[in-house]
PDB file of N, CA and C in Angstrom:
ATOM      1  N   UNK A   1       0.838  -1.179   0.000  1.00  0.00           N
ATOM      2  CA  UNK A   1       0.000   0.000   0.000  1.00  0.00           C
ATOM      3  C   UNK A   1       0.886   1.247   0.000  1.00  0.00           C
ATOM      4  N   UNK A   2       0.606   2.159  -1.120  1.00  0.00           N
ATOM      5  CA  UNK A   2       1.525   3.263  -1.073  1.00  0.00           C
ATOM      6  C   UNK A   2       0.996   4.620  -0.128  1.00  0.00           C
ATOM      7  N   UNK A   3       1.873   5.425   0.694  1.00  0.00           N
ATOM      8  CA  UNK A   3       1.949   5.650   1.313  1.00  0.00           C
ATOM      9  C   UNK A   3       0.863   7.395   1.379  1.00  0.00           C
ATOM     10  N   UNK A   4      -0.010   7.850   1.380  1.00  0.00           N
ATOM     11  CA  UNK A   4      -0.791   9.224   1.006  1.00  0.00           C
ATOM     12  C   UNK A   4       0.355  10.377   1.099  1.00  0.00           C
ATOM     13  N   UNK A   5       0.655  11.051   0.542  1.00  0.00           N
ATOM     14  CA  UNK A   5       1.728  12.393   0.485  1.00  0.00           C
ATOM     15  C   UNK A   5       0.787  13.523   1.266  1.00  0.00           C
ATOM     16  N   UNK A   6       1.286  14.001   2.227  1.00  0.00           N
ATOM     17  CA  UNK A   6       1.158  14.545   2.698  1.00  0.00           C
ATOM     18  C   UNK A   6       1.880  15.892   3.209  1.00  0.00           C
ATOM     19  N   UNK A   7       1.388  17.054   2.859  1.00  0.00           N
ATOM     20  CA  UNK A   7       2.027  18.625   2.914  1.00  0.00           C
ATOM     21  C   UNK A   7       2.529  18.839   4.677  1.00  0.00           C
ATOM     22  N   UNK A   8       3.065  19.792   4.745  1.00  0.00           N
ATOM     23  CA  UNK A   8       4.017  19.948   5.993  1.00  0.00           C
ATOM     24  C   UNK A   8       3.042  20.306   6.805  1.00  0.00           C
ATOM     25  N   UNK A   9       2.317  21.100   6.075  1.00  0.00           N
ATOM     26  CA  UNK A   9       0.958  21.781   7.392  1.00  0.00           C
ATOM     27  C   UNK A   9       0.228  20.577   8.152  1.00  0.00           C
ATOM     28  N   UNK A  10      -0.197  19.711   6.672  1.00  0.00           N
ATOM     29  CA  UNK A  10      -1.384  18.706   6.947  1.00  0.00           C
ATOM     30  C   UNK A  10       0.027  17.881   8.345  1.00  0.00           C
ATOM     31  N   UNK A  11       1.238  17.350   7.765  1.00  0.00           N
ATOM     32  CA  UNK A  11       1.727  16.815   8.821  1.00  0.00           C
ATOM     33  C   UNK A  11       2.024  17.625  10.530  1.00  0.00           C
ATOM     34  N   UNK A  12       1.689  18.874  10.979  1.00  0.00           N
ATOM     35  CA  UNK A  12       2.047  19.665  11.566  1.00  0.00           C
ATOM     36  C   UNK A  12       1.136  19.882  12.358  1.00  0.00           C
ATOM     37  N   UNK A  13      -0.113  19.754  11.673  1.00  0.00           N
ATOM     38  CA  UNK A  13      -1.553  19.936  11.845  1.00  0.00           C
ATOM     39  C   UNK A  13      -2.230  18.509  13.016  1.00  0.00           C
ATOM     40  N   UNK A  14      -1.681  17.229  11.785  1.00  0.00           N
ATOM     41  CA  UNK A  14      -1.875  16.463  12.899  1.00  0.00           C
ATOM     42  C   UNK A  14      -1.062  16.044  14.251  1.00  0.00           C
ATOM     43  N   UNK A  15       0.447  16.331  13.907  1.00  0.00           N
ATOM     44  CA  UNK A  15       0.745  15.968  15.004  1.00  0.00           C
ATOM     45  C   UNK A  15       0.533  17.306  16.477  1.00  0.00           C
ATOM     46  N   UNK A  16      -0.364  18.367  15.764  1.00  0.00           N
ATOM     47  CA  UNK A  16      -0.739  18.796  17.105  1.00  0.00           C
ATOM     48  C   UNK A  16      -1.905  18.090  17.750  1.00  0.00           C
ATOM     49  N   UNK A  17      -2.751  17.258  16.556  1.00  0.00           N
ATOM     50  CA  UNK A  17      -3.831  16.874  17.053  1.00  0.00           C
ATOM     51  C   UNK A  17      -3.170  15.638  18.053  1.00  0.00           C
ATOM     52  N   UNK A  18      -2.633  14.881  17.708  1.00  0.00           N
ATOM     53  CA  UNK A  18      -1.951  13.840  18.633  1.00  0.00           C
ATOM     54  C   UNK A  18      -1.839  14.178  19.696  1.00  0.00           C
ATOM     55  N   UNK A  19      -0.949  15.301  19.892  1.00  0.00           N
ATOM     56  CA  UNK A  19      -0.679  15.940  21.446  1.00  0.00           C
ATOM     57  C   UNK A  19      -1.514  16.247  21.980  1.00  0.00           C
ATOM     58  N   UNK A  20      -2.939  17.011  21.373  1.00  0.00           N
ATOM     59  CA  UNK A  20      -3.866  17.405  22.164  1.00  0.00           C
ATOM     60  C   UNK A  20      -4.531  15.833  22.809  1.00  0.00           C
ATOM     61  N   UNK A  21      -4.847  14.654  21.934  1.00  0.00           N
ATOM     62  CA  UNK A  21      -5.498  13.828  22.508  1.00  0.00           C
ATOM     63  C   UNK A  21      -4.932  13.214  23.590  1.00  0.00           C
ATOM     64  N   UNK A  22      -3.033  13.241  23.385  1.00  0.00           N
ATOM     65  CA  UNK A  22      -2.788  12.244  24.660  1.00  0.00           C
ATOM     66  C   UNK A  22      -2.660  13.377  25.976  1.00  0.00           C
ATOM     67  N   UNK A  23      -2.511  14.405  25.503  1.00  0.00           N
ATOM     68  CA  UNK A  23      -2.273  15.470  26.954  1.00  0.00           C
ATOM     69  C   UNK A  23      -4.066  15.763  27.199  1.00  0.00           C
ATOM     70  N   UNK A  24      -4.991  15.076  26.673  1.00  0.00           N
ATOM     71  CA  UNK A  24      -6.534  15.167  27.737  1.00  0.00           C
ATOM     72  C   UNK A  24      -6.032  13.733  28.453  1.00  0.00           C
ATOM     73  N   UNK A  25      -5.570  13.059  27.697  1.00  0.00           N
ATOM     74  CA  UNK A  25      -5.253  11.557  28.603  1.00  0.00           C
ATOM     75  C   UNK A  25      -4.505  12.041  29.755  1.00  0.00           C
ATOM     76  N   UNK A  26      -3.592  12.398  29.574  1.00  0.00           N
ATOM     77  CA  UNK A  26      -2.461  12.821  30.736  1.00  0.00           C
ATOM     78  C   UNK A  26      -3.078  13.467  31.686  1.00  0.00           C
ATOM     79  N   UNK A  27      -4.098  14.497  31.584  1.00  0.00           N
ATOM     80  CA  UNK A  27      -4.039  15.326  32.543  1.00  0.00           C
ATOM     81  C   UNK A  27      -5.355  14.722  33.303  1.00  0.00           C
ATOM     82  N   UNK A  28      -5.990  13.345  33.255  1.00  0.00           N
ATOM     83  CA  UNK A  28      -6.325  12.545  34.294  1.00  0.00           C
ATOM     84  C   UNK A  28      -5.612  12.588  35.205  1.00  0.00           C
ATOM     85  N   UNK A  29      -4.249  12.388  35.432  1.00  0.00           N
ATOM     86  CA  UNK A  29      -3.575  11.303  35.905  1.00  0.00           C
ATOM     87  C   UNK A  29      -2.538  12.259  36.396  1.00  0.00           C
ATOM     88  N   UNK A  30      -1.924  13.512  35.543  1.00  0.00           N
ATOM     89  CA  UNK A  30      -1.384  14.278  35.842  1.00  0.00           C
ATOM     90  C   UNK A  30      -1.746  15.691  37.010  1.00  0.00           C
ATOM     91  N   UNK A  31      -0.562  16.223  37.954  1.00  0.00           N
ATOM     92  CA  UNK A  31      -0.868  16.898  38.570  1.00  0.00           C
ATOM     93  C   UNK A  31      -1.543  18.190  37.783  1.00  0.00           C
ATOM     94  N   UNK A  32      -2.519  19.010  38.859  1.00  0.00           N
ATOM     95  CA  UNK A  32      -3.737  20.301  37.996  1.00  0.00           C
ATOM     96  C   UNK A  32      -2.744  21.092  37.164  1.00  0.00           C
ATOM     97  N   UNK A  33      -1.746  21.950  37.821  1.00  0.00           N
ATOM     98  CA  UNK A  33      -0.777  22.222  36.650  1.00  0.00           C
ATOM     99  C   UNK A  33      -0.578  22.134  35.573  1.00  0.00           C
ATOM    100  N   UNK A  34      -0.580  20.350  35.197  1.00  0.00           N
ATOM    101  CA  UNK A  34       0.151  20.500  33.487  1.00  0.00           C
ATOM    102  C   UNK A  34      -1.166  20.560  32.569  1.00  0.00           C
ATOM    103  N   UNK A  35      -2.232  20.505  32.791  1.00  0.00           N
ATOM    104  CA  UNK A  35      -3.052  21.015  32.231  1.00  0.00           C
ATOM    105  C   UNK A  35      -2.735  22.721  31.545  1.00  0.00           C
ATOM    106  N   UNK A  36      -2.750  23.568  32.291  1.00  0.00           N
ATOM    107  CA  UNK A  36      -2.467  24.776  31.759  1.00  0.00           C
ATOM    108  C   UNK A  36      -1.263  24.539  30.941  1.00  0.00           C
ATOM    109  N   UNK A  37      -0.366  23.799  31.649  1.00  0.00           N
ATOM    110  CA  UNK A  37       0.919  23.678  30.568  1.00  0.00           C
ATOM    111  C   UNK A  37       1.412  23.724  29.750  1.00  0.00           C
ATOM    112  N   UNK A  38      -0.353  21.972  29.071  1.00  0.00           N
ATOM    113  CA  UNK A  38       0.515  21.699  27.953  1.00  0.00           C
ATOM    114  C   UNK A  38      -0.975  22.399  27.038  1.00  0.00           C
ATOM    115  N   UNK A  39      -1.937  23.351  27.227  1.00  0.00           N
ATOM    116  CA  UNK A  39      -2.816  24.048  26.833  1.00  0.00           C
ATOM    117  C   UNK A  39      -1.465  25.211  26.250  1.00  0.00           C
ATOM    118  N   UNK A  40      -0.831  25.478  27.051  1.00  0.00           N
ATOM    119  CA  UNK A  40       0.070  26.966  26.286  1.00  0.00           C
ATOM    120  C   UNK A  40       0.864  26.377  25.630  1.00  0.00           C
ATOM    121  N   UNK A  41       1.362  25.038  25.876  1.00  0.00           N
ATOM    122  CA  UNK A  41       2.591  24.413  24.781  1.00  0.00           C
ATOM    123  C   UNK A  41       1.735  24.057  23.534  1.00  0.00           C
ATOM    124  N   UNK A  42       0.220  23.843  23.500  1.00  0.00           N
ATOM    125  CA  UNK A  42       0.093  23.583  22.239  1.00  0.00           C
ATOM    126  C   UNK A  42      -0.532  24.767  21.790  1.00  0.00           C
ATOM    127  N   UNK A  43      -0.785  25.946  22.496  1.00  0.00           N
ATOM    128  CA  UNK A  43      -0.449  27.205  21.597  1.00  0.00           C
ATOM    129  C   UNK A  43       0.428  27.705  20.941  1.00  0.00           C
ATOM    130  N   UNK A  44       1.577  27.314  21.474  1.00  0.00           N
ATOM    131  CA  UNK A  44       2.973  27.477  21.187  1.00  0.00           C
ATOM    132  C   UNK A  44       3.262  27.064  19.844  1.00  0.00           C
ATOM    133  N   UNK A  45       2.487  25.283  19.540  1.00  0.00           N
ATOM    134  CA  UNK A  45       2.387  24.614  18.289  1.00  0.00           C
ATOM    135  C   UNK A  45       1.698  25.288  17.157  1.00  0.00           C
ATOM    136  N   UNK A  46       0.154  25.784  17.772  1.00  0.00           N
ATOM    137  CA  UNK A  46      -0.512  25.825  16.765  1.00  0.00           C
ATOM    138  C   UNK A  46      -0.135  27.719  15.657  1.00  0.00           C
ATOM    139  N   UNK A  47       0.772  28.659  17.180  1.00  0.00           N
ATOM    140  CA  UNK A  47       1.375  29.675  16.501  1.00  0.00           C
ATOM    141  C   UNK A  47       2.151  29.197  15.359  1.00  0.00           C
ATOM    142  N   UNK A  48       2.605  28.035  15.349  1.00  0.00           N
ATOM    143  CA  UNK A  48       4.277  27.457  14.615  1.00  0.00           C
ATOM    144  C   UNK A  48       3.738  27.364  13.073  1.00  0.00           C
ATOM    145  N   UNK A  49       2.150  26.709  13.221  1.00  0.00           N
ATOM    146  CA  UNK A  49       1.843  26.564  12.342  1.00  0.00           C
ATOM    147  C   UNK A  49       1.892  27.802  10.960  1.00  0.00           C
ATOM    148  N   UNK A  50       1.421  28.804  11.540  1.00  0.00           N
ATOM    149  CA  UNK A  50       1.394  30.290  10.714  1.00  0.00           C
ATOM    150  C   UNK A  50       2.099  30.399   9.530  1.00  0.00           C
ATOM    151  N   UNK A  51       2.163  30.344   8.541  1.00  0.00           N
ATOM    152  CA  UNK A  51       3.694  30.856   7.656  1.00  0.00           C
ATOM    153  C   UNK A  51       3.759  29.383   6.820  1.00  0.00           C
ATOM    154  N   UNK A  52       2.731  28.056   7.207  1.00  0.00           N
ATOM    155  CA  UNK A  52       3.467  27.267   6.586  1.00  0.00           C
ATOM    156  C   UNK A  52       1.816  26.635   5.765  1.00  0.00           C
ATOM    157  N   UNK A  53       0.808  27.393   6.413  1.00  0.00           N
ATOM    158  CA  UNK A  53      -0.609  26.833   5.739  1.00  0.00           C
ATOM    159  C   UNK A  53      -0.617  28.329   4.527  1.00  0.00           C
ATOM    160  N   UNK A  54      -1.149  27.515   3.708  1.00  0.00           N
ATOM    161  CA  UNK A  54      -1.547  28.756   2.564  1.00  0.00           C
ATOM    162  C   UNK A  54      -2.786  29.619   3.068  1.00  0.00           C
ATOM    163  N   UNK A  55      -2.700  30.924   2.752  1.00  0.00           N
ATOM    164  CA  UNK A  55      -3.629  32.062   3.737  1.00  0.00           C
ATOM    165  C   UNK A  55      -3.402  32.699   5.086  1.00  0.00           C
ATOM    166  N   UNK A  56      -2.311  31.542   5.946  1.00  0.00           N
ATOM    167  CA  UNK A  56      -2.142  31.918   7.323  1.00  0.00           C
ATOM    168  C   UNK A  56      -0.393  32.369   7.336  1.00  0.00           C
ATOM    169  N   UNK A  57      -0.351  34.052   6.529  1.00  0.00           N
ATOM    170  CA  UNK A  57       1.430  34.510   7.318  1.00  0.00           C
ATOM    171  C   UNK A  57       1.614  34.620   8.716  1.00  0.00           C
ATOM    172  N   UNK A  58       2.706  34.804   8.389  1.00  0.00           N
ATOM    173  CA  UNK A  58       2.905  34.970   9.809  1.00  0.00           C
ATOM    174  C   UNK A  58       2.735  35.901  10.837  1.00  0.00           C
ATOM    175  N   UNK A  59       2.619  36.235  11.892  1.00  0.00           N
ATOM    176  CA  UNK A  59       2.326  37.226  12.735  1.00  0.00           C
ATOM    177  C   UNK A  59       2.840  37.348  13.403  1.00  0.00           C
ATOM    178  N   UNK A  60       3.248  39.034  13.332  1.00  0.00           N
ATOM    179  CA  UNK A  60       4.249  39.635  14.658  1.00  0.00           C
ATOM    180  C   UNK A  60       3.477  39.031  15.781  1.00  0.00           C
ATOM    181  N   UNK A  61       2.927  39.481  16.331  1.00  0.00           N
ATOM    182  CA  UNK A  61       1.826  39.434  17.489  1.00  0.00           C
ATOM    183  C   UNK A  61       2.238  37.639  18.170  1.00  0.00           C
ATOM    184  N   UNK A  62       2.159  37.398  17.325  1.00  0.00           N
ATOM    185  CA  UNK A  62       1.513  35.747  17.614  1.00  0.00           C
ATOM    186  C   UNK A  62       3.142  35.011  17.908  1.00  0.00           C
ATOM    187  N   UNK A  63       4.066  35.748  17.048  1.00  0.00           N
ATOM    188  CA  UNK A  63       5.890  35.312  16.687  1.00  0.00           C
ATOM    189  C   UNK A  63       6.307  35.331  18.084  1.00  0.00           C
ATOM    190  N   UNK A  64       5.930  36.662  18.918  1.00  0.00           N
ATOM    191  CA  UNK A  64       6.392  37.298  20.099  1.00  0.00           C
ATOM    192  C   UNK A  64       5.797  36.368  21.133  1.00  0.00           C
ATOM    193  N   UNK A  65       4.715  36.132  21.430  1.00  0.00           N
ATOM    194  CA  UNK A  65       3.883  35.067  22.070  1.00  0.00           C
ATOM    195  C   UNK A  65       4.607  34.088  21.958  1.00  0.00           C
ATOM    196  N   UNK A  66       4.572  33.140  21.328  1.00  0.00           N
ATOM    197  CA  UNK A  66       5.569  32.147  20.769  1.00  0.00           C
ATOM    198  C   UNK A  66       6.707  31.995  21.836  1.00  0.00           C
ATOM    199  N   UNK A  67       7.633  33.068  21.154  1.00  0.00           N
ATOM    200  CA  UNK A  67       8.340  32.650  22.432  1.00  0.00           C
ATOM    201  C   UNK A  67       8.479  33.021  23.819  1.00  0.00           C
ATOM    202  N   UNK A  68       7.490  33.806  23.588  1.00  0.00           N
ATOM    203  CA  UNK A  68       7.450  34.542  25.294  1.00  0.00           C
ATOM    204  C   UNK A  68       7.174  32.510  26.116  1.00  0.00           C
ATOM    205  N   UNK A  69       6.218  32.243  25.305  1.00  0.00           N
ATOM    206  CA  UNK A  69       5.579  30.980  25.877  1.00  0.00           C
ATOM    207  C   UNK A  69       6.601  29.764  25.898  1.00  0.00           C
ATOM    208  N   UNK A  70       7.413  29.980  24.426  1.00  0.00           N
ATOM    209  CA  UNK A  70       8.450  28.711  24.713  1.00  0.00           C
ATOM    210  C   UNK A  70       9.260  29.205  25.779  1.00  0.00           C
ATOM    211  N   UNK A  71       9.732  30.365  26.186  1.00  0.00           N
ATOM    212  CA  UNK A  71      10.704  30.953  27.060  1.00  0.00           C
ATOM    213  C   UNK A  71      10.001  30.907  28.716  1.00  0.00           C
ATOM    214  N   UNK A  72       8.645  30.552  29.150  1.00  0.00           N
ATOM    215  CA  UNK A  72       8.177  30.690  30.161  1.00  0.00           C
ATOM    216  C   UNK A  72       7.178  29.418  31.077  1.00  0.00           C
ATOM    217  N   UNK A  73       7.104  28.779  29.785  1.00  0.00           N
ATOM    218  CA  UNK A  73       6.276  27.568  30.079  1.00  0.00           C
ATOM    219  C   UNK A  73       6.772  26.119  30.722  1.00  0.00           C
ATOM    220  N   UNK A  74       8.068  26.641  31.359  1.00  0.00           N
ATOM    221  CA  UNK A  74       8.690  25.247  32.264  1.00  0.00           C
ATOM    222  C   UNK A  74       8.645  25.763  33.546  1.00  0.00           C
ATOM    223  N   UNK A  75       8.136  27.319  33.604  1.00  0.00           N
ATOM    224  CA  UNK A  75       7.986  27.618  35.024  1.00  0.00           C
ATOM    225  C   UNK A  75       6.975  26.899  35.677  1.00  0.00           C
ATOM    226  N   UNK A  76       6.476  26.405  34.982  1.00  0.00           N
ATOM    227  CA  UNK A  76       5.334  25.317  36.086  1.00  0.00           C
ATOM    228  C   UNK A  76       6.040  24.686  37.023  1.00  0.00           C
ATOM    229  N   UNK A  77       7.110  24.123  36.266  1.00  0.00           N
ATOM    230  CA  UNK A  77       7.845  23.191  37.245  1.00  0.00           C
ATOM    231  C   UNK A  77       8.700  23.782  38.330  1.00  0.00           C
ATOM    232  N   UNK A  78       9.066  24.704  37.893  1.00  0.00           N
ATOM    233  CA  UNK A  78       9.970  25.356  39.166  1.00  0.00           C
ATOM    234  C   UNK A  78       9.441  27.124  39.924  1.00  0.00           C
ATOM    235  N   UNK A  79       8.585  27.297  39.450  1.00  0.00           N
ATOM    236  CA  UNK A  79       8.046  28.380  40.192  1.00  0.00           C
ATOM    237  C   UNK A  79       6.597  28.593  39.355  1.00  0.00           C
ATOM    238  N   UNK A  80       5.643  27.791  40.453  1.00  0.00           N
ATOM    239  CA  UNK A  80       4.304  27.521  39.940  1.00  0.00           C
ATOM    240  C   UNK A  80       3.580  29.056  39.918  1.00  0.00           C
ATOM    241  N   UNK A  81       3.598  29.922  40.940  1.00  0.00           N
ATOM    242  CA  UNK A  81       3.268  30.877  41.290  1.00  0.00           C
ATOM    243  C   UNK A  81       3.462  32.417  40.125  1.00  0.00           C
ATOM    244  N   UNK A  82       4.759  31.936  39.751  1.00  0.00           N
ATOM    245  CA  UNK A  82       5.336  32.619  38.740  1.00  0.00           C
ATOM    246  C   UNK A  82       4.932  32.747  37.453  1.00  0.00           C
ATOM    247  N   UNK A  83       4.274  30.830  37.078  1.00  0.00           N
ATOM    248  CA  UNK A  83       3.651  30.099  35.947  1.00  0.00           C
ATOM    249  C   UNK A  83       2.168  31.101  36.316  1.00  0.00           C
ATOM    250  N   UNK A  84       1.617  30.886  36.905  1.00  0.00           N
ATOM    251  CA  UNK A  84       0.349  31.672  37.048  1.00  0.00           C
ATOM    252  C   UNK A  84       0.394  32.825  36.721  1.00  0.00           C
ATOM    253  N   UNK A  85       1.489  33.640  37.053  1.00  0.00           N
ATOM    254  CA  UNK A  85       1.384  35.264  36.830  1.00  0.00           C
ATOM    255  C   UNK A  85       1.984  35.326  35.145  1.00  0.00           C
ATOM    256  N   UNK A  86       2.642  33.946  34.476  1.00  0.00           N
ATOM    257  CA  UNK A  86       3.030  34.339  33.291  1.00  0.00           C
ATOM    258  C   UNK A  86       1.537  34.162  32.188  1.00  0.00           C
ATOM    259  N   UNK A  87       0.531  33.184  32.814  1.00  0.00           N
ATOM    260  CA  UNK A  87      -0.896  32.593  32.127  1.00  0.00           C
ATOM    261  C   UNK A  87      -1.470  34.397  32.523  1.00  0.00           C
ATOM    262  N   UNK A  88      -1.374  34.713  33.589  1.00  0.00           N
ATOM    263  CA  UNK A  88      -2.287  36.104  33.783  1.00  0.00           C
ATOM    264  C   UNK A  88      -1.755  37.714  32.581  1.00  0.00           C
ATOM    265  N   UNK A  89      -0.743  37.317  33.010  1.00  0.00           N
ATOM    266  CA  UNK A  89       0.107  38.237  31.819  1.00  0.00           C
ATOM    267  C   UNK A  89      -0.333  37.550  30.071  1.00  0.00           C
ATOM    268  N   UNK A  90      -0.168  36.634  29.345  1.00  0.00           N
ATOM    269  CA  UNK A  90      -0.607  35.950  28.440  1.00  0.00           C
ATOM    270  C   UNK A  90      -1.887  36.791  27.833  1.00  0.00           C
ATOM    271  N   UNK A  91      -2.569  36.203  28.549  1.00  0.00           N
ATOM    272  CA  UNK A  91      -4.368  36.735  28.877  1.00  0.00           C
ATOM    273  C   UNK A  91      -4.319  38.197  28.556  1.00  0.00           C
ATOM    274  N   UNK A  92      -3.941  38.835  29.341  1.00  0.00           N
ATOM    275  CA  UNK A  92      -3.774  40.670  29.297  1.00  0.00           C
ATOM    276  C   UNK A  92      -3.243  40.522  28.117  1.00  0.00           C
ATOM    277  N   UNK A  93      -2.176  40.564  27.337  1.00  0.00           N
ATOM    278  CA  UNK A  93      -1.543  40.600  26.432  1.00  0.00           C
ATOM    279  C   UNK A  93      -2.684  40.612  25.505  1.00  0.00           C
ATOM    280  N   UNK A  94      -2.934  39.040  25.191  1.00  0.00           N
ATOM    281  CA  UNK A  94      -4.020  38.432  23.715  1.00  0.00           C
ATOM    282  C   UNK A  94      -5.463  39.649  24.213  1.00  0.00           C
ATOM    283  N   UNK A  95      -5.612  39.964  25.511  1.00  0.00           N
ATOM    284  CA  UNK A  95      -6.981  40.827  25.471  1.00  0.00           C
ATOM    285  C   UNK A  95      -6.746  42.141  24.884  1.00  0.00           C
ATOM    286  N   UNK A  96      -5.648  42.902  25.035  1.00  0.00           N
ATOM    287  CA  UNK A  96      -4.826  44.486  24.569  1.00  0.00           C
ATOM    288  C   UNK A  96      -5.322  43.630  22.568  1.00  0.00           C
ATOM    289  N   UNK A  97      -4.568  42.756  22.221  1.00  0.00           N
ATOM    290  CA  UNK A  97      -4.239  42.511  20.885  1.00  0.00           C
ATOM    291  C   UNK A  97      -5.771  42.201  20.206  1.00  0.00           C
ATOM    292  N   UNK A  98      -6.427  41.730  21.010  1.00  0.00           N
ATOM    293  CA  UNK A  98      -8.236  41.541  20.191  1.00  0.00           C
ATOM    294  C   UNK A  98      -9.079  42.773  20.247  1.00  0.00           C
ATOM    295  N   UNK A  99      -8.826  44.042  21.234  1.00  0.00           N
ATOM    296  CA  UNK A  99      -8.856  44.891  21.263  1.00  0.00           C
ATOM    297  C   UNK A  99      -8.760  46.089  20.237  1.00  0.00           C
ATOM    298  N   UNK A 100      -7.030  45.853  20.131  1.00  0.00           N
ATOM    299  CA  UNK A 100      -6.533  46.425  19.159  1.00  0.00           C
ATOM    300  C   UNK A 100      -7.023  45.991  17.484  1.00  0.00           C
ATOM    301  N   UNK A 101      -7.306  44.390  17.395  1.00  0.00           N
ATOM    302  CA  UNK A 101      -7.423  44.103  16.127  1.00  0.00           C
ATOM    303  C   UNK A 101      -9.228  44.175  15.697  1.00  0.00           C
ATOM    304  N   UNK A 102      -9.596  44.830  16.708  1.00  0.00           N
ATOM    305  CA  UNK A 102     -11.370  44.647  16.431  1.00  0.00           C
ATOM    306  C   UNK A 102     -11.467  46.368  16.728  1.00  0.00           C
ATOM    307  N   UNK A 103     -10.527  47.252  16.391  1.00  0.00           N
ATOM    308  CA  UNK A 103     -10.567  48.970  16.469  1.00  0.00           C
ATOM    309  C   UNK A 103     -11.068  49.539  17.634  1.00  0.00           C
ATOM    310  N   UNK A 104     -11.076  48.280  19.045  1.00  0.00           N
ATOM    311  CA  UNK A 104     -11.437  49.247  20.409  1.00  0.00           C
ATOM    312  C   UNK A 104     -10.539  49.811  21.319  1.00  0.00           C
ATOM    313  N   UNK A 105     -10.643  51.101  21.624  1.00  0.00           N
ATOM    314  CA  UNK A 105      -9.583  51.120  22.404  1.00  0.00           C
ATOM    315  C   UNK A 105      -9.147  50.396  24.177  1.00  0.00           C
ATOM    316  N   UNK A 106      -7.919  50.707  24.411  1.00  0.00           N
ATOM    317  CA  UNK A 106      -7.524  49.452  25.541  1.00  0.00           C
ATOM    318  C   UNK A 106      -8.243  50.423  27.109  1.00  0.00           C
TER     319      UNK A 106
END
């Protein structure tokens, strides 16, 4: 059986879907934490995506996020408290940017 060809997005696409299904598995079982965790790590993914689906460039906005999130998202593990104030900051951020991109002011 020959093998379906498949584009980088379509492969990119699913393997976020993968992660999302086994991290609902995980976070049975896993401490409340990595829930938020791996919710911002697969934001992290689905930003990555940008630039590589036809229609979706890339975005400042979303580039900066990115790594604010790859750069902040292991604080769960070592300063949970910290992890919370980086999800509260996140939030403020994307609320200023839907704001800004729907012409209301902040």
């Amino acid at each position: 059986m020959q093998e379906e060809q498949r584009t980088e997005a379509e492969e990119r696409l699913f393997d976020i879907l993968v992660f999302l299904a086994t991290s609902a598995r995980g976070c049975i079982d896993e401490p409340p934490l990595y829930g938020p965790f791996r919710l911002v790590d697969a934001l992290s993914r689905l930003i990555d995506v940008y630039g590589h689906v036809p229609g979706l460039k890339k975005d400042p906005f979303l580039t900066e996020i990115k790594a604010e999130i790859d750069g902040k998202k292991f604080l769960v593990m070592s300063d949970p408290e910290g992890f919370k104030r980086f999800l509260d900051e996140l939030v403020r951020k994307f609320t200023v940017e839907l704001k800004r991109r729907s012409g209301q002011r902040s």
